[in-house]
PDB file of N, CA and C in Angstrom:
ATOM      1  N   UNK A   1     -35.533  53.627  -9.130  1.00  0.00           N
ATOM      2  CA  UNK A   1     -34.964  52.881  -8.034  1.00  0.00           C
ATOM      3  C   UNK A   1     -33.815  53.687  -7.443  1.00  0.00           C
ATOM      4  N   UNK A   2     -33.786  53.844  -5.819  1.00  0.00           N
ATOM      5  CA  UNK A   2     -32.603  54.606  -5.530  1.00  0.00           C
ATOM      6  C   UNK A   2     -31.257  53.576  -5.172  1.00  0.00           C
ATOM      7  N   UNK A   3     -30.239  53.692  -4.708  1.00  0.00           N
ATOM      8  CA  UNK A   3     -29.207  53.233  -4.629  1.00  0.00           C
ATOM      9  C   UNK A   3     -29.458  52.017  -3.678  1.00  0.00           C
ATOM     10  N   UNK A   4     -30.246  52.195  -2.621  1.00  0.00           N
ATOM     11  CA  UNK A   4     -30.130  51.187  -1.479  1.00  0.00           C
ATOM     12  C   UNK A   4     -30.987  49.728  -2.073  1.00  0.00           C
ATOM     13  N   UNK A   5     -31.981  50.395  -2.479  1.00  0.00           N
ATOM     14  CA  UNK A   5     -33.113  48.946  -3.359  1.00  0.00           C
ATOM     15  C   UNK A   5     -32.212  48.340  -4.192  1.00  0.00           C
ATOM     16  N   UNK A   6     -31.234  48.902  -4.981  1.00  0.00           N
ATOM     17  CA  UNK A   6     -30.542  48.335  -6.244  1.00  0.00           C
ATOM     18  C   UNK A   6     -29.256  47.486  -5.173  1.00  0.00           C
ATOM     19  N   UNK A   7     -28.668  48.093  -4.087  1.00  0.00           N
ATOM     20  CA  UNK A   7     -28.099  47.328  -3.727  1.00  0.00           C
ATOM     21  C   UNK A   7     -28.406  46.068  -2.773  1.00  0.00           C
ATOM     22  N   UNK A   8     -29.962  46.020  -2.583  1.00  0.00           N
ATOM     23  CA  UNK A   8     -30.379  45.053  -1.524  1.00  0.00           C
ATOM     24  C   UNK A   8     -30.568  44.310  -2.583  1.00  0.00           C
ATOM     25  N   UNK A   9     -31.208  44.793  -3.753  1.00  0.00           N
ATOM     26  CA  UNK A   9     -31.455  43.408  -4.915  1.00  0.00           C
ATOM     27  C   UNK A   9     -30.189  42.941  -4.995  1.00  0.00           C
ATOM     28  N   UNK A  10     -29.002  43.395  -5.187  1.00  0.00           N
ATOM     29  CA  UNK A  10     -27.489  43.351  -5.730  1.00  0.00           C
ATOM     30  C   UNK A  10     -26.705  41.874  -4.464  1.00  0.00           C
ATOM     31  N   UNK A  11     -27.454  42.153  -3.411  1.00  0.00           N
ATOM     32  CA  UNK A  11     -27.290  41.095  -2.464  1.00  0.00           C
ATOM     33  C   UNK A  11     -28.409  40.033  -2.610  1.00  0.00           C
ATOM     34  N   UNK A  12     -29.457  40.155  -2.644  1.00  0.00           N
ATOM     35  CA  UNK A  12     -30.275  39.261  -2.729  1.00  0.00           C
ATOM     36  C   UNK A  12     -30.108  38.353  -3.902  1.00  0.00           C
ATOM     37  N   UNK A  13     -29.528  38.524  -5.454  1.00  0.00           N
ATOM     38  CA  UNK A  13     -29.488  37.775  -6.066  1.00  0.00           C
ATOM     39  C   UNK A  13     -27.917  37.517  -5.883  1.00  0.00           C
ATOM     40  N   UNK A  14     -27.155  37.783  -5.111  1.00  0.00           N
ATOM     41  CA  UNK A  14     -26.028  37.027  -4.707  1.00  0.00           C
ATOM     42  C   UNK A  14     -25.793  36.081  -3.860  1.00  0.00           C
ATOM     43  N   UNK A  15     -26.957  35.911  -3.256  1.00  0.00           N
ATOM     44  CA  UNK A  15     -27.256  35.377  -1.928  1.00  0.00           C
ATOM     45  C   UNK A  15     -28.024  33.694  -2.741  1.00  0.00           C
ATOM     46  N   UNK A  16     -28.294  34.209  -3.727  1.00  0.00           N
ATOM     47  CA  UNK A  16     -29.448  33.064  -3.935  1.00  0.00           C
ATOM     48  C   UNK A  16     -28.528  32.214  -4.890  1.00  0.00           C
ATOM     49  N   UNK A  17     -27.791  33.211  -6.014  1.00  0.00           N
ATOM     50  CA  UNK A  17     -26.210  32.323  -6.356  1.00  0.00           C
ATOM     51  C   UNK A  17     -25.720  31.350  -5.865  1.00  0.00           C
ATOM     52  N   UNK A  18     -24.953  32.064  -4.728  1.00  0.00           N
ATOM     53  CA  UNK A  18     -24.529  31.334  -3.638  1.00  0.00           C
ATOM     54  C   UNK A  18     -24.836  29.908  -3.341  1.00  0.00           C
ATOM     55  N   UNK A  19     -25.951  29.965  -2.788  1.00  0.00           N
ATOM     56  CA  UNK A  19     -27.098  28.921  -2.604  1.00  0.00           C
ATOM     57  C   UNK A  19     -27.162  28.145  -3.057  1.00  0.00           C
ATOM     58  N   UNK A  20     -27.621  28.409  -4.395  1.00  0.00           N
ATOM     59  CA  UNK A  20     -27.585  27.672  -5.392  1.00  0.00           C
ATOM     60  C   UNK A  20     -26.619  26.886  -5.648  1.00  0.00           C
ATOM     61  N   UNK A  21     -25.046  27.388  -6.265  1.00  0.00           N
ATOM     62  CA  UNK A  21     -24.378  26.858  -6.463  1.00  0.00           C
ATOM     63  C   UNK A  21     -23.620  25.997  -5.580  1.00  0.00           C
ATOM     64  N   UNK A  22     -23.901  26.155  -3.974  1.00  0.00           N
ATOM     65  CA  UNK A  22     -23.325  25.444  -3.106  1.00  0.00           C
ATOM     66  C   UNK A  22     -24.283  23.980  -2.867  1.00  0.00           C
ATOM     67  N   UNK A  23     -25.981  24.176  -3.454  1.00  0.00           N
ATOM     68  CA  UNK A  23     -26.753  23.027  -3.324  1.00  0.00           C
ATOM     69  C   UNK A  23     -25.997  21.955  -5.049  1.00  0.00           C
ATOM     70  N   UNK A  24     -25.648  22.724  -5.369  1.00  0.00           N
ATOM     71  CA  UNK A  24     -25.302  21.890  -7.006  1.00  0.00           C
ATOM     72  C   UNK A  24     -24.187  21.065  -6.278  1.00  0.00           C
ATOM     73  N   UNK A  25     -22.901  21.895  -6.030  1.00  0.00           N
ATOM     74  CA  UNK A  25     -21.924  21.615  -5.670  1.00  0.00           C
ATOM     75  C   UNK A  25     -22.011  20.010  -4.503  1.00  0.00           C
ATOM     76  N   UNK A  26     -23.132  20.282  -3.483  1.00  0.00           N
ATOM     77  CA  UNK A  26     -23.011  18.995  -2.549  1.00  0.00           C
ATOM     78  C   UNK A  26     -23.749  18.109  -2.828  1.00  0.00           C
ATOM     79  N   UNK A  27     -24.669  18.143  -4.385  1.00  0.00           N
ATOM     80  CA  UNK A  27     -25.691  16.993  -4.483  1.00  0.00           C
ATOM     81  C   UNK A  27     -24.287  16.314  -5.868  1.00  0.00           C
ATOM     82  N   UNK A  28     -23.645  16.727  -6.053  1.00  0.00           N
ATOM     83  CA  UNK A  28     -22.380  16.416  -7.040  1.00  0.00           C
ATOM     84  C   UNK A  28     -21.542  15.366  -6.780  1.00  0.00           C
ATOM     85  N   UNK A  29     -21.779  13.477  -6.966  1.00  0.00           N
ATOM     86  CA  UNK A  29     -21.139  12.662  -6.778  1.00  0.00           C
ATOM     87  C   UNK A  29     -20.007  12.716  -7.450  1.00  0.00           C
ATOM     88  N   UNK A  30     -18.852  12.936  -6.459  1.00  0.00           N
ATOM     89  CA  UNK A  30     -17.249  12.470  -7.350  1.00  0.00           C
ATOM     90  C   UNK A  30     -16.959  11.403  -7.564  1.00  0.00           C
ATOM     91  N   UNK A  31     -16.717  11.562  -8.595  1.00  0.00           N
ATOM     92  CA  UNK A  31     -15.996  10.090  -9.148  1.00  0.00           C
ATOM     93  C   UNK A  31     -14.750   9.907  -8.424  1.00  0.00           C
ATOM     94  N   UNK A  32     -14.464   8.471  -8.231  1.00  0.00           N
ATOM     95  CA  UNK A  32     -13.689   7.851  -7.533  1.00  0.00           C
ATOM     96  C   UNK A  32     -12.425   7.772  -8.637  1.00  0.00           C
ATOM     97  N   UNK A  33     -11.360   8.143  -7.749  1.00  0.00           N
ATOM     98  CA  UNK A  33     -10.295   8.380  -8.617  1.00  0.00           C
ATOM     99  C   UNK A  33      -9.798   7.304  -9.531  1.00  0.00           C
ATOM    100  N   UNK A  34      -9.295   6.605 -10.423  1.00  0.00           N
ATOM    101  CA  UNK A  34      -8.725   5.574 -11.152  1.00  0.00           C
ATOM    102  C   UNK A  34      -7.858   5.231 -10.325  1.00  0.00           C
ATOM    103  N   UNK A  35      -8.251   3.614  -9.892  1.00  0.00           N
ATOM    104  CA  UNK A  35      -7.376   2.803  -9.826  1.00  0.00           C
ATOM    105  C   UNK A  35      -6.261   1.742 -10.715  1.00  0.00           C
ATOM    106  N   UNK A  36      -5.791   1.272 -10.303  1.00  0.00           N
ATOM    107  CA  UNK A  36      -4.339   0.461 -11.254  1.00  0.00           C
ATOM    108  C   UNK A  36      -4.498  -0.706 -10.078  1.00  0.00           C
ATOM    109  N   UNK A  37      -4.505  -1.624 -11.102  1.00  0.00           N
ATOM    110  CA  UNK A  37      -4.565  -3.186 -10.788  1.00  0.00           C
ATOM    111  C   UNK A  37      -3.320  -3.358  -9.854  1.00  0.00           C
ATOM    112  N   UNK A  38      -3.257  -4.617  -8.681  1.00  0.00           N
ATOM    113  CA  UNK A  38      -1.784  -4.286  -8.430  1.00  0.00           C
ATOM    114  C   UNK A  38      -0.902  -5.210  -9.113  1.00  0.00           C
ATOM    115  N   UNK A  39       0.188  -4.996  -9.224  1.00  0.00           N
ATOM    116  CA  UNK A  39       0.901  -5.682 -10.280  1.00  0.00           C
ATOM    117  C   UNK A  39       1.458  -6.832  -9.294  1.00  0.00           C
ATOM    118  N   UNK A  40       1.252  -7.975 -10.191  1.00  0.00           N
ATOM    119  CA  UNK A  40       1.453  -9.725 -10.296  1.00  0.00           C
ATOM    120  C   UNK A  40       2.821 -10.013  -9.903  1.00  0.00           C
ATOM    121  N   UNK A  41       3.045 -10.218  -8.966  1.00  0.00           N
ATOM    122  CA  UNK A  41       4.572 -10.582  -8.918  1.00  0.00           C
ATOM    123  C   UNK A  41       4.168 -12.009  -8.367  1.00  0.00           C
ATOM    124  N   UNK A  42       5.432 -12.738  -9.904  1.00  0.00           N
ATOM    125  CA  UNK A  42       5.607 -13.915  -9.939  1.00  0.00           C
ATOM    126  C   UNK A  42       6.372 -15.070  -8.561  1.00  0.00           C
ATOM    127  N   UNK A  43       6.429 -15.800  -7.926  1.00  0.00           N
ATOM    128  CA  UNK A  43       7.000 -16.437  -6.708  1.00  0.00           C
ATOM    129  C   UNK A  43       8.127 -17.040  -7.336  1.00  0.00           C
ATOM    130  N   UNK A  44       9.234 -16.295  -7.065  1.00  0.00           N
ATOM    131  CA  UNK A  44      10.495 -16.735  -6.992  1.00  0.00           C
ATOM    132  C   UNK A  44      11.347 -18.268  -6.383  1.00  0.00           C
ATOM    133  N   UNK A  45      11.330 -19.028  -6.958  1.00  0.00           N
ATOM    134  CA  UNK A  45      12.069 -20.234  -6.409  1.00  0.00           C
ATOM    135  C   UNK A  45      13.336 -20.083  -5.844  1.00  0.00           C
ATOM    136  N   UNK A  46      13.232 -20.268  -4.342  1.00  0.00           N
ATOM    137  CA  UNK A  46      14.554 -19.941  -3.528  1.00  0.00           C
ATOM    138  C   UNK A  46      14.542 -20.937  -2.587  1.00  0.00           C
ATOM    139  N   UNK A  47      15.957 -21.875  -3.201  1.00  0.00           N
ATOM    140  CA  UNK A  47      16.316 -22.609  -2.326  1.00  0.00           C
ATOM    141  C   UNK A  47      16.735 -23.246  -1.396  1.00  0.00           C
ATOM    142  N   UNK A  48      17.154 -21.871  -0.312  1.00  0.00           N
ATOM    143  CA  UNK A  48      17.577 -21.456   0.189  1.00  0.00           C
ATOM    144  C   UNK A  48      15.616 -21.555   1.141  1.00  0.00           C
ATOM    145  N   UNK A  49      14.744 -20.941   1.158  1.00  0.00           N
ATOM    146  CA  UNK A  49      13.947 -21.139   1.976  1.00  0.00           C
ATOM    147  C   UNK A  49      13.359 -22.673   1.768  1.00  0.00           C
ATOM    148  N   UNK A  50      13.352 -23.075   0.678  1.00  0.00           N
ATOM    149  CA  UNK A  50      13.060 -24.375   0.584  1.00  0.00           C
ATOM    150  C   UNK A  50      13.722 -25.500   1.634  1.00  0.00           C
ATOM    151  N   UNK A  51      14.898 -25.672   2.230  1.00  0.00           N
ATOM    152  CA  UNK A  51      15.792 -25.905   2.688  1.00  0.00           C
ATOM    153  C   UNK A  51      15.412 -25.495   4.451  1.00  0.00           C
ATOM    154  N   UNK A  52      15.085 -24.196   4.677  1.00  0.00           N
ATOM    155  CA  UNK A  52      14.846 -23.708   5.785  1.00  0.00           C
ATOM    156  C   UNK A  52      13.309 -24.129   5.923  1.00  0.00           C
ATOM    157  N   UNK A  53      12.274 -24.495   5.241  1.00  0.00           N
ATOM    158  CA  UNK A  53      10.917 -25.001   5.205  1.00  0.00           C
ATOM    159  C   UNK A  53      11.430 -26.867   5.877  1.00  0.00           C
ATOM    160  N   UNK A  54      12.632 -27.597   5.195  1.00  0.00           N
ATOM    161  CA  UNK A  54      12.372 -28.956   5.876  1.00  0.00           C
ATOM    162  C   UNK A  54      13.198 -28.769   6.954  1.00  0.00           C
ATOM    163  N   UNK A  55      13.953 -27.871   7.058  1.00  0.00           N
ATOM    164  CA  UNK A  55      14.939 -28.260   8.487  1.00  0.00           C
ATOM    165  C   UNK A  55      13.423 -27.565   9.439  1.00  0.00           C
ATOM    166  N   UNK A  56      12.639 -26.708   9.285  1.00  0.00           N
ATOM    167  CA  UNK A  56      11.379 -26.559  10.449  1.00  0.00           C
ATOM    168  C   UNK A  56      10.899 -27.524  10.646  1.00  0.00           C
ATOM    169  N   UNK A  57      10.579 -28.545   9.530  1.00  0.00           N
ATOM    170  CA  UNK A  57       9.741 -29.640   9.783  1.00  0.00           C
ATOM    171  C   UNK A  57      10.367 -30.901  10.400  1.00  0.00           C
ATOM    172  N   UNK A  58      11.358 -30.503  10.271  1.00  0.00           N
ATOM    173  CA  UNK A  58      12.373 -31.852  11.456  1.00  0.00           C
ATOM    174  C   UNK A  58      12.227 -30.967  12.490  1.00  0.00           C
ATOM    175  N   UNK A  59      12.112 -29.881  13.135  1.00  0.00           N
ATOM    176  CA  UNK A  59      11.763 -29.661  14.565  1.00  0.00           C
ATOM    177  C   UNK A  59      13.061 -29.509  15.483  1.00  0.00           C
ATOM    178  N   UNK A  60      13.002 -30.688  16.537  1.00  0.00           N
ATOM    179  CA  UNK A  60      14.201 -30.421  17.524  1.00  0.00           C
ATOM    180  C   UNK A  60      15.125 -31.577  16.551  1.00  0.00           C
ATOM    181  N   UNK A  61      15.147 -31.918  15.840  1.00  0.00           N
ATOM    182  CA  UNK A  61      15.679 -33.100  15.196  1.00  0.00           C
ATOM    183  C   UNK A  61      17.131 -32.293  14.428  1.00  0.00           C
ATOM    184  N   UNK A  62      16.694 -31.110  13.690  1.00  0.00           N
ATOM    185  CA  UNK A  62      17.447 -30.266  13.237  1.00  0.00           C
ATOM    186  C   UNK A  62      18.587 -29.519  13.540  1.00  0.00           C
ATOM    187  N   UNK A  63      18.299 -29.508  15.042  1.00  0.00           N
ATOM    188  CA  UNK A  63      19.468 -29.097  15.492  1.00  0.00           C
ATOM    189  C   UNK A  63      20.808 -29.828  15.362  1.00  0.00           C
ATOM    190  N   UNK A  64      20.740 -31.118  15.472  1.00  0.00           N
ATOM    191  CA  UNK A  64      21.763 -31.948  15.347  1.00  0.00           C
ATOM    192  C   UNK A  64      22.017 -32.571  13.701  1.00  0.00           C
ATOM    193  N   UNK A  65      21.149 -31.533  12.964  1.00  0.00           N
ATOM    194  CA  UNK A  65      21.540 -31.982  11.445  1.00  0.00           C
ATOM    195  C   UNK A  65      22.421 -31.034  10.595  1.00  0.00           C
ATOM    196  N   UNK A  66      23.839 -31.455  10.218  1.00  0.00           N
ATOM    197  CA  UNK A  66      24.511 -30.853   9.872  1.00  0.00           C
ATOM    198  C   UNK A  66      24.148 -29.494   8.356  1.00  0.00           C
ATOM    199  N   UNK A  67      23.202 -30.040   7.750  1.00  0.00           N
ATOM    200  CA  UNK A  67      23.136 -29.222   6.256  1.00  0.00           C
ATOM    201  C   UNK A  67      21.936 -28.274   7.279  1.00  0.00           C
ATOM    202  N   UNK A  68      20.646 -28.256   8.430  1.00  0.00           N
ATOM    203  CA  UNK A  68      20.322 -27.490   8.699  1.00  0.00           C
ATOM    204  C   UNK A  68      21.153 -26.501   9.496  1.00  0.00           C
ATOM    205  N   UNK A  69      22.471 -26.477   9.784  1.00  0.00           N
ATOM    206  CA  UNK A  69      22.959 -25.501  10.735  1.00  0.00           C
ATOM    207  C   UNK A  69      23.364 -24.819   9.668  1.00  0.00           C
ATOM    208  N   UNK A  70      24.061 -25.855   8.672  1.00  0.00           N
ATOM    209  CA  UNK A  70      24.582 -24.167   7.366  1.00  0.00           C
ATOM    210  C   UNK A  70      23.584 -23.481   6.833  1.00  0.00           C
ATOM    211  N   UNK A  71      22.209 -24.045   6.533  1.00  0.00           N
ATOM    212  CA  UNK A  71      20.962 -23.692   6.241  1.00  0.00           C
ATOM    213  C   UNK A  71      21.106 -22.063   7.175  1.00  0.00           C
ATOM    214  N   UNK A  72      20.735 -22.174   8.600  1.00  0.00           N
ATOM    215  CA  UNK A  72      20.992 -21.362   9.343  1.00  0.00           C
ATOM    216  C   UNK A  72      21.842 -20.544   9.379  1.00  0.00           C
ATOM    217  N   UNK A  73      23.099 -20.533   8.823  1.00  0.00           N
ATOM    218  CA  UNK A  73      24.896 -20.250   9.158  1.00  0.00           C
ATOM    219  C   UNK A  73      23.756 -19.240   7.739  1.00  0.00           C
ATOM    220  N   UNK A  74      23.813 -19.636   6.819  1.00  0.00           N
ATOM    221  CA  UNK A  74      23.128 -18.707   5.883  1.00  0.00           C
ATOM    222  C   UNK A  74      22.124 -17.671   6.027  1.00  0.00           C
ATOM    223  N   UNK A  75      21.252 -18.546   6.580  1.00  0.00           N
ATOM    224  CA  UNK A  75      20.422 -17.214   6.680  1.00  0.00           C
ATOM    225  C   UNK A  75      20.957 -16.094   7.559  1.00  0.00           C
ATOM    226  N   UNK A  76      21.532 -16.289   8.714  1.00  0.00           N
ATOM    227  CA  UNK A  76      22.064 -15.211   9.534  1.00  0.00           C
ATOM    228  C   UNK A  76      22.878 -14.312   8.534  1.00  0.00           C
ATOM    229  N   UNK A  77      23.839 -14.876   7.638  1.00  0.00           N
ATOM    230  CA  UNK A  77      24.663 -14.295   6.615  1.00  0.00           C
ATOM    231  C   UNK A  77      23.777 -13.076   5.874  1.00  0.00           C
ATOM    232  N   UNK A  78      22.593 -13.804   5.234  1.00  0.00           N
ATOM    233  CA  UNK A  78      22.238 -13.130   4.646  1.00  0.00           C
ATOM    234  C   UNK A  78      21.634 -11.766   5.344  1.00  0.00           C
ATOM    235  N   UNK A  79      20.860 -12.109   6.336  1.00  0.00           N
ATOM    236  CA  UNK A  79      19.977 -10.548   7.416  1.00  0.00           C
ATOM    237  C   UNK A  79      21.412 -10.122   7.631  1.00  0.00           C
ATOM    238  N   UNK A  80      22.040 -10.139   7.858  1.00  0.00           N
ATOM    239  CA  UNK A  80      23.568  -9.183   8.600  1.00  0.00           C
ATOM    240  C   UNK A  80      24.144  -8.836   7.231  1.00  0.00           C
ATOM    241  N   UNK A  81      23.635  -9.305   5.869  1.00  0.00           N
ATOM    242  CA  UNK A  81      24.479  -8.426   4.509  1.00  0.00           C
ATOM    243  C   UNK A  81      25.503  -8.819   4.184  1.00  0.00           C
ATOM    244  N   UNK A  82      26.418 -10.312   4.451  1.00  0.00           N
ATOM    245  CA  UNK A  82      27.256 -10.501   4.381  1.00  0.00           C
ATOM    246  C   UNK A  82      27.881 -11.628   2.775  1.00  0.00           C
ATOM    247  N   UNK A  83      26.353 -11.282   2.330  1.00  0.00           N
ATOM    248  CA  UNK A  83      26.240 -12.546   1.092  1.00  0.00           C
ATOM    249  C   UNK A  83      26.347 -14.047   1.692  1.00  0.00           C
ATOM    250  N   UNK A  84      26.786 -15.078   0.897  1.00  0.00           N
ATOM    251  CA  UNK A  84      27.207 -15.936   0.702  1.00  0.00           C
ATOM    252  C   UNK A  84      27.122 -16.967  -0.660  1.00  0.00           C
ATOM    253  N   UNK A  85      27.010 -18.537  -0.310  1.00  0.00           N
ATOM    254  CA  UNK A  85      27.150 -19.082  -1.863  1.00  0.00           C
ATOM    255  C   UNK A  85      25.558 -19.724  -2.217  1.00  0.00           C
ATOM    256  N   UNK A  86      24.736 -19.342  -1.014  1.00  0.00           N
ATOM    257  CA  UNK A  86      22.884 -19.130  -1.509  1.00  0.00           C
ATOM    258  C   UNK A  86      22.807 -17.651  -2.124  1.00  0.00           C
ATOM    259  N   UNK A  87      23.399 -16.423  -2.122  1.00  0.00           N
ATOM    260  CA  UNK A  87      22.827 -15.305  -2.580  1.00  0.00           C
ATOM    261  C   UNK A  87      23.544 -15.082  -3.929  1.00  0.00           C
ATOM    262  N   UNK A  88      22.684 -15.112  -4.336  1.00  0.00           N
ATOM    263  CA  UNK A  88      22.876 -15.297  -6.157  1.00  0.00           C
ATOM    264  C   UNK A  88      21.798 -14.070  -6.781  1.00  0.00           C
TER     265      UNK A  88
END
């Protein structure tokens, strides 16, 4: 065999490698990575929304009810970061 035959074989069975290993490679189902359950978080009793749940349900009635305006006076407290004697 002279040099050129040995190197056309030298491609030809590289070629078929190739091939090969790229048909293995895409008939190859991956496994789907592990998932983690999501974690359970328990519902916190806050009485503070409890409070803001009946002053909604009095409606326009609420406005003129004194424990829903501090209800309110609070929550604003709280979104602006200012604490108060609901943030515990």
């Amino acid at each position: 065999m002279d040099g050129k035959m040995l190197a056309r074989l030298a491609a030809v069975v590289f070629v078929t490698l190739a091939i090969t290993a790229t048909a293995i490679d895409m008939t190859r189902q991956d496994e789907a990575p592990p998932t983690r359950p999501a974690p359970v978080v328990e519902p916190s009793i806050d009485p503070l929304g409890a409070e803001q749940r009946r002053c909604q349900r009095l409606g326009e009635r609420a406005a003129g009810d004194a424990e829903c305006m501090a209800v309110w006076a609070e929550t604003r407290n709280r979104f602006l970061g200012r604490g108060g004697e609901w943030a515990r």
